[in-house]
Structures are given as structure tokens and as C-alpha cells.
Protein backbone atom coordinates (compact mmCIF):
# COMPACT_ATOMS: atom_id res chain seq x y z
CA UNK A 1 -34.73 3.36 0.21
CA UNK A 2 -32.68 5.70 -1.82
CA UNK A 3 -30.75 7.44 0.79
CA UNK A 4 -27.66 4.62 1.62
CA UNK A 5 -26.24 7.00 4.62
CA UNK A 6 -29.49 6.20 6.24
CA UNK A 7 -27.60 3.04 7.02
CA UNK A 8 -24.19 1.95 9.09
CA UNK A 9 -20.87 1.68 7.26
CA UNK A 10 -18.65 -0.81 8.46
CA UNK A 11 -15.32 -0.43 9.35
CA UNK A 12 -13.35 -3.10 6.57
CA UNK A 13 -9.57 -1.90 7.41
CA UNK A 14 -7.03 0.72 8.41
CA UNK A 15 -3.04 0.64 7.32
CA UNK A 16 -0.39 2.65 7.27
CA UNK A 17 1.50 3.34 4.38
CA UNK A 18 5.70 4.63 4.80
CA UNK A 19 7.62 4.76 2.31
CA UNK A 20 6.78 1.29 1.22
CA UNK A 21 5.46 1.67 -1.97
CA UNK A 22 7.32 3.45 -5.09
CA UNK A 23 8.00 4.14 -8.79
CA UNK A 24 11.22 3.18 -9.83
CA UNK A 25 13.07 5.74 -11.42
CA UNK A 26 16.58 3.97 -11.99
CA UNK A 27 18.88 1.28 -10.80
CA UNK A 28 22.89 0.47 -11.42
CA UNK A 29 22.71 -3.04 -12.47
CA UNK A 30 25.85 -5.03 -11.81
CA UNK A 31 25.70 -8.50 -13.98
CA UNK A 32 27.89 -7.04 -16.99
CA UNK A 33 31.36 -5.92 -15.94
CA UNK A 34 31.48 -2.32 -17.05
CA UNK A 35 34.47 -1.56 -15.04
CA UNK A 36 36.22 -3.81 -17.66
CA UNK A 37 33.73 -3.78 -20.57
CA UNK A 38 34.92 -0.84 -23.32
CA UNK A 39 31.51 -1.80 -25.32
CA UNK A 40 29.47 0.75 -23.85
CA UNK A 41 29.68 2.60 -20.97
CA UNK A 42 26.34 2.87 -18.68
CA UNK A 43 27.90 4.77 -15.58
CA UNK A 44 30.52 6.86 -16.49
CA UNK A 45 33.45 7.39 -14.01
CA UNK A 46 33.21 11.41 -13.08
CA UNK A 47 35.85 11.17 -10.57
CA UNK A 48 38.68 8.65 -9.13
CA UNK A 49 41.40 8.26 -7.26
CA UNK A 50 45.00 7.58 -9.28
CA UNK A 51 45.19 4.04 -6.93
CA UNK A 52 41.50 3.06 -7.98
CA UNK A 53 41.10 -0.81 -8.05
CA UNK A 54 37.86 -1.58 -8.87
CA UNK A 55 35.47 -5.00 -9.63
CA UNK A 56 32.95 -6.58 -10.65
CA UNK A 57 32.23 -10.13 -9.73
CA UNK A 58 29.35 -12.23 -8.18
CA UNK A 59 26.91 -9.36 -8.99
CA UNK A 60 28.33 -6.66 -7.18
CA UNK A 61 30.35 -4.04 -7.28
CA UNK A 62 33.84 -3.75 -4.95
CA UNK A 63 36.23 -0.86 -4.82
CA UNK A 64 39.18 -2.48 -3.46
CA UNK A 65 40.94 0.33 -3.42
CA UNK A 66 40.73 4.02 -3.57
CA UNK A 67 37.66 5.89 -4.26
CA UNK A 68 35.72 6.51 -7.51
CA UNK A 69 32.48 8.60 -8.11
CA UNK A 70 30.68 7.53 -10.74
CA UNK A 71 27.23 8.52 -12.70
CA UNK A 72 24.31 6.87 -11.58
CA UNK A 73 21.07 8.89 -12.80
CA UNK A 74 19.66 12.52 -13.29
CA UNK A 75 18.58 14.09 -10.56
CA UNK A 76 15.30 14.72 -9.63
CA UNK A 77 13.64 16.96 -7.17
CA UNK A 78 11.31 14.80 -4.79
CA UNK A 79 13.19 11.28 -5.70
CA UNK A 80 14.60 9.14 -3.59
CA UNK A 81 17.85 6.97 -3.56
CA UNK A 82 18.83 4.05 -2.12
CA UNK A 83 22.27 2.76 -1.73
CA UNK A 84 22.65 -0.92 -0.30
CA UNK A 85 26.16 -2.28 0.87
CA UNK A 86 28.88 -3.45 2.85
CA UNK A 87 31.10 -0.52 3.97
CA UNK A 88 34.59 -0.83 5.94
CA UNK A 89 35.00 2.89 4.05
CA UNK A 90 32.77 5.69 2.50
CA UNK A 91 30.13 5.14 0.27
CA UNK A 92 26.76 7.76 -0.39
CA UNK A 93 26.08 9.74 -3.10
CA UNK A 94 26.43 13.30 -4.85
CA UNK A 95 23.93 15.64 -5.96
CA UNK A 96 24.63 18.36 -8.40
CA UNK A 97 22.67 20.77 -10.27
CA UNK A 98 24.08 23.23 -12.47
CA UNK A 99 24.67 25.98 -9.47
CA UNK A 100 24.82 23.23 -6.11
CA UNK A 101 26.82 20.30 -5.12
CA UNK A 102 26.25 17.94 -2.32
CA UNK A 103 27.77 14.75 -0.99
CA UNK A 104 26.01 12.48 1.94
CA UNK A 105 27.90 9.50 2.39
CA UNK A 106 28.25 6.73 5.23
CA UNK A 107 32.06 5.97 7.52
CA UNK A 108 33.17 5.19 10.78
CA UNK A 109 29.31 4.52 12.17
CA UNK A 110 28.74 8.56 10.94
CA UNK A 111 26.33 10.15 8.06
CA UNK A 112 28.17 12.72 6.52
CA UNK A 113 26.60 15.91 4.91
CA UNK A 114 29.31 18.32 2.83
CA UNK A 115 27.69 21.18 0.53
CA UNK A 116 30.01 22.43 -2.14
CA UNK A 117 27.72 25.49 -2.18
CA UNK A 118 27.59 26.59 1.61
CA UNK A 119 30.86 24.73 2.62
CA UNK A 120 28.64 23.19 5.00
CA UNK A 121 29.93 20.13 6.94
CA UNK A 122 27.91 17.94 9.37
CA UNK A 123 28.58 14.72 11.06
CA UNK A 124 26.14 12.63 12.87
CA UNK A 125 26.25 9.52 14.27
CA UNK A 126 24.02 6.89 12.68
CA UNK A 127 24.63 3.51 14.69
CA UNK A 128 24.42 1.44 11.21
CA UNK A 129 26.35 -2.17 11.26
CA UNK A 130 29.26 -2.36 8.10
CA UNK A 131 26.40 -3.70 6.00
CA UNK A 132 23.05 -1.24 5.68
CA UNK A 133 20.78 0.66 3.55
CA UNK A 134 20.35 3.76 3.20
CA UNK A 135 17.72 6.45 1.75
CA UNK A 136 18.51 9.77 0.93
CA UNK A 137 14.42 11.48 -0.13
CA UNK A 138 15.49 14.83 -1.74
CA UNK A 139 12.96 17.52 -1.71
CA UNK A 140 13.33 21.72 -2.60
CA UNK A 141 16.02 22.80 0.10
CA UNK A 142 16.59 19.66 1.88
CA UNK A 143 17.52 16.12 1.95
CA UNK A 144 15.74 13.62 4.56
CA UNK A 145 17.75 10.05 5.65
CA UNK A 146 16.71 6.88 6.55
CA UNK A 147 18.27 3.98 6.96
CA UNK A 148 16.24 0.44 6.65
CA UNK A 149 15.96 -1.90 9.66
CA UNK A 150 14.14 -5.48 9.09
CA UNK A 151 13.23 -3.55 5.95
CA UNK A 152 11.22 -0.59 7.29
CA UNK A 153 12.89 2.48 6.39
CA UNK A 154 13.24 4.69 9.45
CA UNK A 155 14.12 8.51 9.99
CA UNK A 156 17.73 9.71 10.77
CA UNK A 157 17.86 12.75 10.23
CA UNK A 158 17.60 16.01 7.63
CA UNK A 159 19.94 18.02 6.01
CA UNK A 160 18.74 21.42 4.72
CA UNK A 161 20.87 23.40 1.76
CA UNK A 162 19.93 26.57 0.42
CA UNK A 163 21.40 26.01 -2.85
CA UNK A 164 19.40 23.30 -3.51
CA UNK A 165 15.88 25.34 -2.77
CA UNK A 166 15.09 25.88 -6.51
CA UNK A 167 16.12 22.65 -7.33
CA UNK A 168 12.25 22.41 -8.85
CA UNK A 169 12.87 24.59 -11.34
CA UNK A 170 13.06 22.45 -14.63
CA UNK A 171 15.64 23.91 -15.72
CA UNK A 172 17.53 22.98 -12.42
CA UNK A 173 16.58 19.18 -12.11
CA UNK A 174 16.82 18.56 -15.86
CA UNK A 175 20.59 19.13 -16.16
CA UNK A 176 21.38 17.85 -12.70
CA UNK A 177 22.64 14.43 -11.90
CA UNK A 178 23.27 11.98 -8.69
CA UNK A 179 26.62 9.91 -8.61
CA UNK A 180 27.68 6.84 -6.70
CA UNK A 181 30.42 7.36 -4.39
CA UNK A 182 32.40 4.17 -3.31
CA UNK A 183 36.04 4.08 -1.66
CA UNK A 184 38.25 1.15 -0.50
CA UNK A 185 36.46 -1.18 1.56
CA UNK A 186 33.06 -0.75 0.05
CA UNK A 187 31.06 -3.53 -1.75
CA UNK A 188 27.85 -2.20 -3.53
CA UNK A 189 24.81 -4.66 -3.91
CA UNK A 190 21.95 -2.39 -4.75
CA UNK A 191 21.68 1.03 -5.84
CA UNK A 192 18.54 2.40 -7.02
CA UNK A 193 16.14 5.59 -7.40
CA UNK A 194 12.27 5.68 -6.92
CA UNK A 195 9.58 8.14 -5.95
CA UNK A 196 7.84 7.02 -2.95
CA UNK A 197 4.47 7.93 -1.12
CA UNK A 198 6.56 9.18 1.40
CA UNK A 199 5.39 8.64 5.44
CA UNK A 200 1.84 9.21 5.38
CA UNK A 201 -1.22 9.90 2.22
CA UNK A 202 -3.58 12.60 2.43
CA UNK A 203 -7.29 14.06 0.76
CA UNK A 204 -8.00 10.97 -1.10
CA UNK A 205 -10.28 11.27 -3.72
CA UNK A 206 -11.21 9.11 -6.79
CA UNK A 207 -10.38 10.12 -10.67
CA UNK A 208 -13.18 10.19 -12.21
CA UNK A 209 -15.36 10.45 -15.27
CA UNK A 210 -17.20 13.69 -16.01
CA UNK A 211 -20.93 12.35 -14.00
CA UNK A 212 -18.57 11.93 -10.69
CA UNK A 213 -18.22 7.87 -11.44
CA UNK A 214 -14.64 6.59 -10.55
CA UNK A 215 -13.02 5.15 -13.38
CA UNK A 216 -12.98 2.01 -12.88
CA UNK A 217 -10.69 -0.30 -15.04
CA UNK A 218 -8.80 -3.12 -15.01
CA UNK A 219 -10.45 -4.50 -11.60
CA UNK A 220 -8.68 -1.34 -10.25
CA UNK A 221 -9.87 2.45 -9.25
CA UNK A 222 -7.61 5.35 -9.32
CA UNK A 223 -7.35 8.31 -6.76
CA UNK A 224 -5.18 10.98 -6.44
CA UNK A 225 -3.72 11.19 -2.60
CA UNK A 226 -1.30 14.18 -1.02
CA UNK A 227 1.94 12.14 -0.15
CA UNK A 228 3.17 13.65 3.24
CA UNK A 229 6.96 13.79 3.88
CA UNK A 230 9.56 14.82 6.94
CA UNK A 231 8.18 18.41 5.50
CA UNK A 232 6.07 19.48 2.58
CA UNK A 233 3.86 17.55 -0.01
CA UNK A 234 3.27 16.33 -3.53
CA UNK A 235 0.89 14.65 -5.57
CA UNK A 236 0.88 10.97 -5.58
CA UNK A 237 -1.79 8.70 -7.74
CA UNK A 238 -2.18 5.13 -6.61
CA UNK A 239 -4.63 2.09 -7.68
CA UNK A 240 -6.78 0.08 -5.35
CA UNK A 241 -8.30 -3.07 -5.95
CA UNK A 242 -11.54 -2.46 -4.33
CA UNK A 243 -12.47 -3.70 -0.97
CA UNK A 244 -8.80 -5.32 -0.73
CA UNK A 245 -6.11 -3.35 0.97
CA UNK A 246 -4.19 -3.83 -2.25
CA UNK A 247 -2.53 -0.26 -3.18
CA UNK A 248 -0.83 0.15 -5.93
CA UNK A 249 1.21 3.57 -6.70
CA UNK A 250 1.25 4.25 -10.36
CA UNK A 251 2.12 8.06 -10.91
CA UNK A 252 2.97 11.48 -9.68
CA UNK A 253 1.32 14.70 -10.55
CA UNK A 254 2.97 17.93 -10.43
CA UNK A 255 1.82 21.63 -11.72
CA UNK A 256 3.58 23.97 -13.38
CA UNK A 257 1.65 27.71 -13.10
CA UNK A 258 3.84 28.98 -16.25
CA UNK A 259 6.94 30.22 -14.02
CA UNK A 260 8.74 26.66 -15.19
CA UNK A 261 8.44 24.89 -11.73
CA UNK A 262 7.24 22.08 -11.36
CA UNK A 263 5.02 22.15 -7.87
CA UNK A 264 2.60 19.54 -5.48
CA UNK A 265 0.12 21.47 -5.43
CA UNK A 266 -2.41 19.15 -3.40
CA UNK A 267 -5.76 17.98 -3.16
CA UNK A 268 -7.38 18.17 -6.70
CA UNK A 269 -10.55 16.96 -8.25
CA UNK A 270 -8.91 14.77 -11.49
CA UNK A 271 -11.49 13.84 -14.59
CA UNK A 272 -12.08 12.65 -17.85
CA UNK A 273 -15.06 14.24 -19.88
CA UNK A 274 -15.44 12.00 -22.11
CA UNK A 275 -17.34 14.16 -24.14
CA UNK A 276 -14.32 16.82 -24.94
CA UNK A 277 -12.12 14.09 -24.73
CA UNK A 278 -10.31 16.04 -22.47
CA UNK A 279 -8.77 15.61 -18.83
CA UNK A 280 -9.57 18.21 -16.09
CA UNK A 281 -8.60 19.51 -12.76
CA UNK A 282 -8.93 22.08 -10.25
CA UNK A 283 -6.21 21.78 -7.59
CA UNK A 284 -5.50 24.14 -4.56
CA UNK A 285 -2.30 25.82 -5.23
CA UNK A 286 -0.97 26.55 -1.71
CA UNK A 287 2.11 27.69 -3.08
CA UNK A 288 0.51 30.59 -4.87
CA UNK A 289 -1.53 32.21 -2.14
CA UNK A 290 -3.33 29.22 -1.12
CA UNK A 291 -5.91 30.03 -4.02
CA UNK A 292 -7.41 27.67 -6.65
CA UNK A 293 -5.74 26.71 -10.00
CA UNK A 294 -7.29 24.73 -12.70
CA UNK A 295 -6.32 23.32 -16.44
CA UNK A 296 -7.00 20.88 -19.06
CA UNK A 297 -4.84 18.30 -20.73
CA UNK A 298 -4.69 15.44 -22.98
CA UNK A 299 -2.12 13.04 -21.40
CA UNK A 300 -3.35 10.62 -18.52
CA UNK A 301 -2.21 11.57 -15.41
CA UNK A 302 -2.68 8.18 -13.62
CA UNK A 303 0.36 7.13 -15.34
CA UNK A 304 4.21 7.98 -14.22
CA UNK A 305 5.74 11.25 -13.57
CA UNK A 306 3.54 14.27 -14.61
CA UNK A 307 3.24 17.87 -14.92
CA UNK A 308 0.21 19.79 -15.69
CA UNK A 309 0.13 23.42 -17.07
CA UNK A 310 -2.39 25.13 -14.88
CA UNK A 311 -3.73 28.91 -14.78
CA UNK A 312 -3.92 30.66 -10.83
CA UNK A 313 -7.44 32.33 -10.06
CA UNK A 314 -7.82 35.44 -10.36
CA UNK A 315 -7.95 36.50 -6.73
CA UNK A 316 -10.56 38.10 -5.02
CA UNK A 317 -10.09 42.13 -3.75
CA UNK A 318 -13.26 42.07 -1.51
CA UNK A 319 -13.03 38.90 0.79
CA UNK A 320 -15.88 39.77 2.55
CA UNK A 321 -18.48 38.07 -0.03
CA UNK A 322 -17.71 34.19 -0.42
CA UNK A 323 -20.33 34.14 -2.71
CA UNK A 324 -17.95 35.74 -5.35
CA UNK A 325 -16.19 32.93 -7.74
CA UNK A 326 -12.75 34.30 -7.51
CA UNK A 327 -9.53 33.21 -5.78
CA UNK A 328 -10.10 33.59 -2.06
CA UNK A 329 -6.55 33.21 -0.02
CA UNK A 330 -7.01 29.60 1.45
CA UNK A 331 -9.12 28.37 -0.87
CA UNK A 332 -8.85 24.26 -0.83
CA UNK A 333 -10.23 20.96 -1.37
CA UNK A 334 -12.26 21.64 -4.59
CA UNK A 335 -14.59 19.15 -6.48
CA UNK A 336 -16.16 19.24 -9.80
CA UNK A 337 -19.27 17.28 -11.30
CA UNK A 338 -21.67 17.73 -14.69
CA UNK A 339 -24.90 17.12 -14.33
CA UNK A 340 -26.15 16.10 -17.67
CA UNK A 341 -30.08 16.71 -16.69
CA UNK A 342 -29.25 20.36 -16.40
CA UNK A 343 -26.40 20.41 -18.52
CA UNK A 344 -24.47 22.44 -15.52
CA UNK A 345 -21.39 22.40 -14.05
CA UNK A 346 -21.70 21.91 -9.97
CA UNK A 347 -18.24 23.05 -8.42
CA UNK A 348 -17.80 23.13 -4.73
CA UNK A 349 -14.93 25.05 -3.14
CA UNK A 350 -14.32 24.73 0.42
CA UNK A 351 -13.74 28.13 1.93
CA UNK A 352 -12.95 30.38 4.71
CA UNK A 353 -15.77 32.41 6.05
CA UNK A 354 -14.71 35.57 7.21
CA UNK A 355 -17.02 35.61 9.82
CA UNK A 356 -16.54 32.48 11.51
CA UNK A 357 -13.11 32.02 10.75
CA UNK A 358 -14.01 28.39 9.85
CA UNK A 359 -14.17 26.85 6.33
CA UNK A 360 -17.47 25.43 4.60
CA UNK A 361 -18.49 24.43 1.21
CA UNK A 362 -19.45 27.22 -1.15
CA UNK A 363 -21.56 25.78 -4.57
CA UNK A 364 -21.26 27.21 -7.61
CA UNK A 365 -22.68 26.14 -11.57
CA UNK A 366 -22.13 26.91 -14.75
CA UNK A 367 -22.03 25.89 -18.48
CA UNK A 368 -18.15 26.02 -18.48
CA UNK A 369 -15.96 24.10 -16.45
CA UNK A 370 -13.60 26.52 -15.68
CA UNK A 371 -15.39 29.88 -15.38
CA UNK A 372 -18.93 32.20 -15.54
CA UNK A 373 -19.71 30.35 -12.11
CA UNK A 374 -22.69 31.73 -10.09
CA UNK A 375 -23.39 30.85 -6.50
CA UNK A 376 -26.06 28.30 -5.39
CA UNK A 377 -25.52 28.02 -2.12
CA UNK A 378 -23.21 26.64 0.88
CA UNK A 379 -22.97 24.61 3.93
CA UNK A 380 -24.04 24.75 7.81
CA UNK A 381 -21.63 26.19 10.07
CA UNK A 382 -19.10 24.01 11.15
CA UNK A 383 -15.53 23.19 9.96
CA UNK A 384 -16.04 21.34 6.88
CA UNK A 385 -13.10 19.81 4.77
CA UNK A 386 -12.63 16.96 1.78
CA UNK A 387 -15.94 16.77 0.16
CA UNK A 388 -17.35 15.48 -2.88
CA UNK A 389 -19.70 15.21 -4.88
CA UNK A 390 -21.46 11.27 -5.01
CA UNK A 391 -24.22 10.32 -7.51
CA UNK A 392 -26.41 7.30 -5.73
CA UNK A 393 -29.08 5.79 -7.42
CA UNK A 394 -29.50 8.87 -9.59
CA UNK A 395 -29.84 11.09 -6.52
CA UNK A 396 -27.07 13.54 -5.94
CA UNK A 397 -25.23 14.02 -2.60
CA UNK A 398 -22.24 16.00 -1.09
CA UNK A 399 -20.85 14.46 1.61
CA UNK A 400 -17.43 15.93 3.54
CA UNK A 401 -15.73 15.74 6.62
CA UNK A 402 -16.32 17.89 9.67
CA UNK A 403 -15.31 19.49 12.93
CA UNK A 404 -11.72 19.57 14.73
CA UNK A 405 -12.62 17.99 17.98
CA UNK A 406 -14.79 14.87 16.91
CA UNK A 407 -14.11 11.77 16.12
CA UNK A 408 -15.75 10.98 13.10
CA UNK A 409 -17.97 14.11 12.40
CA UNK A 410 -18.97 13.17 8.54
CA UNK A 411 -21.85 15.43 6.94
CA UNK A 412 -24.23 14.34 4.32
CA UNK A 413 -25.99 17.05 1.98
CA UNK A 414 -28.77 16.48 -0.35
CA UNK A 415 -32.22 17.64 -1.72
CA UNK A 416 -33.92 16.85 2.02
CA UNK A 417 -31.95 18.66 3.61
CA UNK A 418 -27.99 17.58 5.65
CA UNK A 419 -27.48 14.36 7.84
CA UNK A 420 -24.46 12.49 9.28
CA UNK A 421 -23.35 9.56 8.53
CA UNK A 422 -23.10 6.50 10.60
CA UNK A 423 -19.76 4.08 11.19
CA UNK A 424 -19.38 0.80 13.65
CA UNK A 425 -16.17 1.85 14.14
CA UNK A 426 -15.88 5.50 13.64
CA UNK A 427 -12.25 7.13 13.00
CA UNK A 428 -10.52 8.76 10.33
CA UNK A 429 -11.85 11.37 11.43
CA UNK A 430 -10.65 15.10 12.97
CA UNK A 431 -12.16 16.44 9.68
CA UNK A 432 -11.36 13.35 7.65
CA UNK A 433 -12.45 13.18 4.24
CA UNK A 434 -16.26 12.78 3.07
CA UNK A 435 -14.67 9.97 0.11
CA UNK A 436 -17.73 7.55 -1.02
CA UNK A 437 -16.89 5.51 -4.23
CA UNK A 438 -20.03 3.66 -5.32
CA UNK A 439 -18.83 0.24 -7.38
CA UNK A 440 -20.02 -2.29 -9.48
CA UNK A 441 -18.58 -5.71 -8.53
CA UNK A 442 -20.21 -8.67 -9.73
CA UNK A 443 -23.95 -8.42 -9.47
CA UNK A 444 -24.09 -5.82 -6.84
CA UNK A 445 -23.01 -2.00 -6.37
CA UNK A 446 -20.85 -1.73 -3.50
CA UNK A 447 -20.13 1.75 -1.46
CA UNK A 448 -17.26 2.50 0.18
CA UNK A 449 -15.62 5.12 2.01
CA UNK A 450 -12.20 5.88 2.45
CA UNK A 451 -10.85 8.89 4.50
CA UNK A 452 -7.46 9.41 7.10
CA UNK A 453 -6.60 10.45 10.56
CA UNK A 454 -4.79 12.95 11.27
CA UNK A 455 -1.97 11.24 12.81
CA UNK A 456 1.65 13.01 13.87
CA UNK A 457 4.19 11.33 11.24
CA UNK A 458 6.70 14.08 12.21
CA UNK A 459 6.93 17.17 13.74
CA UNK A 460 5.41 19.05 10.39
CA UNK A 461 2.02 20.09 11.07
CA UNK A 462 0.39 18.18 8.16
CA UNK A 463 2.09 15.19 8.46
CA UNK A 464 -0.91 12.79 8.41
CA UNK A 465 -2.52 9.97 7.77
CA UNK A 466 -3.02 6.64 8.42
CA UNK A 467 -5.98 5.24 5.54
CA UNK A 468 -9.55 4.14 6.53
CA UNK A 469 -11.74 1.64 4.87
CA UNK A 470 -15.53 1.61 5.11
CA UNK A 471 -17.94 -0.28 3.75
CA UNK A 472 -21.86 -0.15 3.49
């Protein structure tokens, strides 16, 4: 039987993923004295007291007696920091960009927030023992804290700063910088900076080769993921050994629409035609309009911290015909496949019909990936969301998540006609994602299926989700 979704998947696991895995961006290291040592400098004093007494000794670093700021990194827009110590005085950091200043530091069992901007001052109380951790996750306009307990980070609070709402402008970031800031009484073990997957993941979906296959290397596939903070979202690309729940994050992908900032726009189709020899991607750009953007590139985004020069849709003037392949406000959730048989392009662009106020999957070809589409076809009514493209057994199929109010409401499109799929354990569902990544392991191909719930991480809206594992 060709047709797998005849057949049950199984649920393997489910896991939640906050703020536990990262990319390391930076760290002070403290086994060289460089308070002493005038043979290089690695982090420069920008400020100090005239009493500063400062050491270094069994691998940390001790102000013993007035206060002293000193460089740790360059700042950057969505990165986190982490300061670990024992405080009987202040200790945080400072965050400047060439027009913005701000200083969150720990004392007296408060977090303290003090723009040099706004002149805004806030004190909260943060019930932390002498010796903690804390996270300061900086993202356009505001700073979210958490401090660590048995090693979990956990939400304080958030500090928002209108001077720092640009700070993804290059040209901001690029020339700004954090410090260290350490006064009498503080002992620094640990500071680093990272970019994390933040408190939740999002529209998972596999990069790919041009014929839809996952790329598969290394024992390890790649997807792309929307990383869901307090507020707001970026783009976040991770590695899974299949059929484990071992998750790796290896890069972050941002998109740059010429105006020089660099943006998460979320939810792409990511591949390598490997007969161009070029990566592509289609990404909805819900900073622009919610409408579609799209680009090429040579460098491989799976890799580190990324941006992609991408060109907005032209948008559409006459949103009553979906059919049209232009830039429809809230157009999302693309995917992109060649079919080599008839040398086409298949895009599918999930979109709002006008008369249902609902989205479904509009289908497009052509002999260009990026434009002269013409329209094929579309889904049932319904509420579809996340689909893609899946080649089985040389049979094509779109599958993609469905409906607000069920479960697991996953619909299954090919030549005969649509079906749903069938789970043991349904969930991830709520118009989960429709994500089926056939394998090769060993002697057999394996098919699974990951998708999310749509879980409240925080009071933001699209704060979800907790991950899904299916098997067939």
C-alpha cells in the first residue's frame, strides 16, 4: 500500500524546551589574572571607582572594594546574558548602543532597571539568596529577567525602553557593547552570552533538498523552528537525531528586506537545489504587512548567526481573488518543492479567504522558483495551517494542520482526493503542524511527524509550544 496515512502514527514523545538550549556567543574567562596582567588586556576597564580593589584568584573574579564596569562583549539584539555570583553588593550589566544606555543590576534582594535614555528607574523585588544567576534576554525595546533555580531559568520580570527599540538596526547592535558591573562585596564565577530557543519552538519544518527530502547528514536532520519569547519571535535552526529526543540548536536565521535590519521573520520553507547550487527560502515577513518574502544565498544557514537578504512581494490591490500570486496581507506558512517529472515548481501559500475569513492552502507552479506562478488549485474549507509538501514512495502528498477547536485535526491531500490522518495519542494539535520527515535508518525508511501545541508560555498570544513526536 502506497498511501502510509492509511495507517496509525504512534505517539514516540513530547518535551518542552525553555531556554535550555543555546549558542554561545561569549564568556569572561577568569584563569589568567588580567586585573594584574599588562600583557594584553581582554576586558577593558570602562569605568571605576578611585578606591577600586580588585582580584583574581581561585578562578574568579572579587571586587573587594569599590565598583568597576568593565567590557565584556558587543551587544547583540536577541542575546542573552548570564551573570553568575555571590553578591553582598551590586553586580548586573550595561547595555549601550551608540544613542541608549541601560544598567540592570542585582542589591539588597532588588533587580534594578536605570535607562540613561528615559531616566527611567525601577526597583523590584526579586527574592534571590547572596549567591544566584541571573539572565537578562534582550530583544527590540525590551529586556526580559530570569533568574535560575535548581538550574531552570524562570521569569522575573520585563523591562521595556524605547531607546533601545531599533536596537536591530545593524548599524545599532554592531557598535554597541554589554559591560560587567561588579562593586564591593561581589565575587563573579560565570559570566557569559548565548542565544537561546527562548520558552517555547514553533512551525517546525525540515531543511531540505530541492525534491522536498530533509537533508540528512551526519546521523542528524535540520529544521528551522520559530523560537517564542516573553514577546515576539525569531528564527532558530536546531538538529535532531532522529527518533531520539536529542535536539541540538546550531544557528539563527534572521532577514534583512534591504532597510539594514536584521528581522525573525518566521516560518520559512529553507532548501538546497543542488542543481543551482544555491540555497532558497520563502519566509512570511509579518513585520512587513504580514506578506511573503523570498531570496537566494550561498552561505548555509544551518550554521551560527545569519542574515539573509530577502525581496517583500509585491502586494496584491484586489484581495478578493486568492488565486492571484501576489502578496496578500497575512500571507504565512509557505512551502516550496520541484518536481523533476514536470520540471515545475509546486509552491503552496497558506492564505486568508476573504470569504470565510479562515486560511487554506492556495497551489501555485512554475518554472522559476521565485516568480511567473499560476494557480492549480487549493484546499477544503477549514482552518488550515503548517503544511508541506511530502514525497512517499514517489507519490506526492500535502499534509497540514487543521481547525481551532480539535484536538488533532491533521489533513492529508493527494491525487485521490484529502484524508486525515490517524494518531494513538493525538495532540499537538489546535492547528498543529502537518510536519512528516520520511528517513532512511538502517535498512528501513522511517516516517515521522513532528508538530506543537499551542500551549500559554506567557501572556503573548503566540507563545507556544510544547514539541510532539510521532512515529509510523
Amino acid at each position: 500500500m502506497n498511501n502510509i496515512f492509511c495507517s496509525e502514527f504512534k505517539r514516540k514523545f513530547s518535551i518542552s524546551l525553555y531556554k535550555n538550549l543555546k549558542i554561545k556567543m561569549g564568556e569572561m574567562s577568569f584563569f589568567k589574572d588580567f586585573v594584574n596582567d599588562t600583557r594584553g588586556d581582554p576586558y577593558p576597564i570602562i569605568e571605576k571607582s578611585n578606591d577600586l580593589i580588585e582580584r583574581i584568584e581561585r578562578n574568579r573574579y572579587t571586587v573587594k572594594k569599590g565598583l568597576a564596569e568593565r567590557l565584556f562583549c558587543q551587544f547583540f539584539h536577541y542575546g542573552s546574558y548570564e551573570l553568575n555570583c555571590y553578591s553582598d553588593g551590586e553586580a548586573g550589566f550595561c547595555f549601550k548602543l551608540p544613542d541608549a544606555e541601560a544598567r540592570i543590576t542585582v542589591n539588597g534582594g532588588q533587580v534594578k532597571y536605570c535607562s540613561a535614555s528615559t531616566n527611567k528607574r525601577i526597583a523590584l523585588p526579586c527574592f534571590v539568596c547572596s549567591e544566584f544567576t541571573m539572565i537578562v534576554t534582550c530583544r527590540p525595546g525590551a529586556f526580559d529577567v530570569y533568574f535560575k533555580n535548581n538550574s531552570q531559568a524562570e521569569y522575573l520580570c520585563t523591562f521595556r525602553d524605547e531607546a533601545f527599540k531599533d536596537s536591530n538596526l545593524y548599524s545599532a547592535f554592531s557598535n554597541g557593547y554589554v559591560h560587567l558591573i561588579a562593586a564591593d562585596g561581589v565575587t563573579v564565577s560565570a559570566v557569559s552570552s548565548y542565544v537561546d530557543n527562548g520558552i517555547s519552538l514553533a512551525d517546525i519544518r525540515p531543511i531540505k533538498y530541492e525534491n522536498g527530502e530533509a537533508i540528512f547528514e551526519g546521523g542528524r536532520v535540520y529544521f528551522s523552528a520559530s523560537v517564542r519569547m516573553q514577546e515576539g519571535s525569531f528564527q532558530g535552526v536546531f538538529s535532531w537525531i532522529p527518533g531520539t529526543a536529542v535536539i541540538d540548536m546550531t544557528g539563527v536565521l534572521f532577514y534583512d528586506s534591504g532597510d539594514g535590519r536584521w528581522r525573525g521573520y518566521l516560518a520559512p520553507v529553507i532548501l538546497f537545489n543542488r542543481i543551482e547550487k544555491k540555497w532558497y527560502v520563502w519566509v512570511s515577513s509579518f513585520e512587513h504587512e504580514h506578506v511573503l518574502a523570498y531570496g537566494s544565498f550561498d552561505g548555509d544557514p544551518r550554521f551560527g548567526v545569519n542574515v539573509v537578504d530577502v525581496r517583500i512581494m509585491d502586494k496584491a490591490t484586489d484581495t478578493s481573488d486568492i488565486t492571484a500570486f501576489l502578496g496578500f496581507v497575512g500571507d504565512e506558512d509557505p512551502d516550496l518543492i520541484y518536481d523533476a517529472e514536470s520540471k515545475r515548481w509546486l509552491m503552496a501559500v497558506c492564505r486568508l479567504d476573504p470569504k470565510t475569513n479562515n486560511y487554506v492552502y492556495v497551489f501555485f507552479e512554475s518554472a522559476e522558483p521565485f516568480s511567473s506562478y499560476k494557480y492549480i488549485g487549493r484546499g477544503k474549507k477549514g482552518a488550515e495551517t503548517g503544511g508541506s509538501f511530502v514525497r512517499v514512495r514517489g507519490e506526492l502528498y500535502f499534509v497540514c494542520g487543521n481547525d481551532f477547536d480539535a484536538k488533532s485535526e491533521y489533513r492529508v491531500y493527494s491525487k485521490d482526493g484529502m484524508q486525515l490522518a490517524r494518531f494513538n495519542y493525538p495532540d499537538g494539535g489546535f492547528r498543529g503542524w502537518g510536519t512528516v520527515v520520511p528517513i532512511r535508518l538502517g535498512s528501513r525508511t522511517r516516517y515521522f511527524w513532528l508538530t506543537f501545541d499551542r500551549h500559554n508560555g506567557s501572556e503573548y498570544r503566540w507563545s507556544y509550544g510544547n514539541l510532539y513526536c510521532f512515529e509510523l
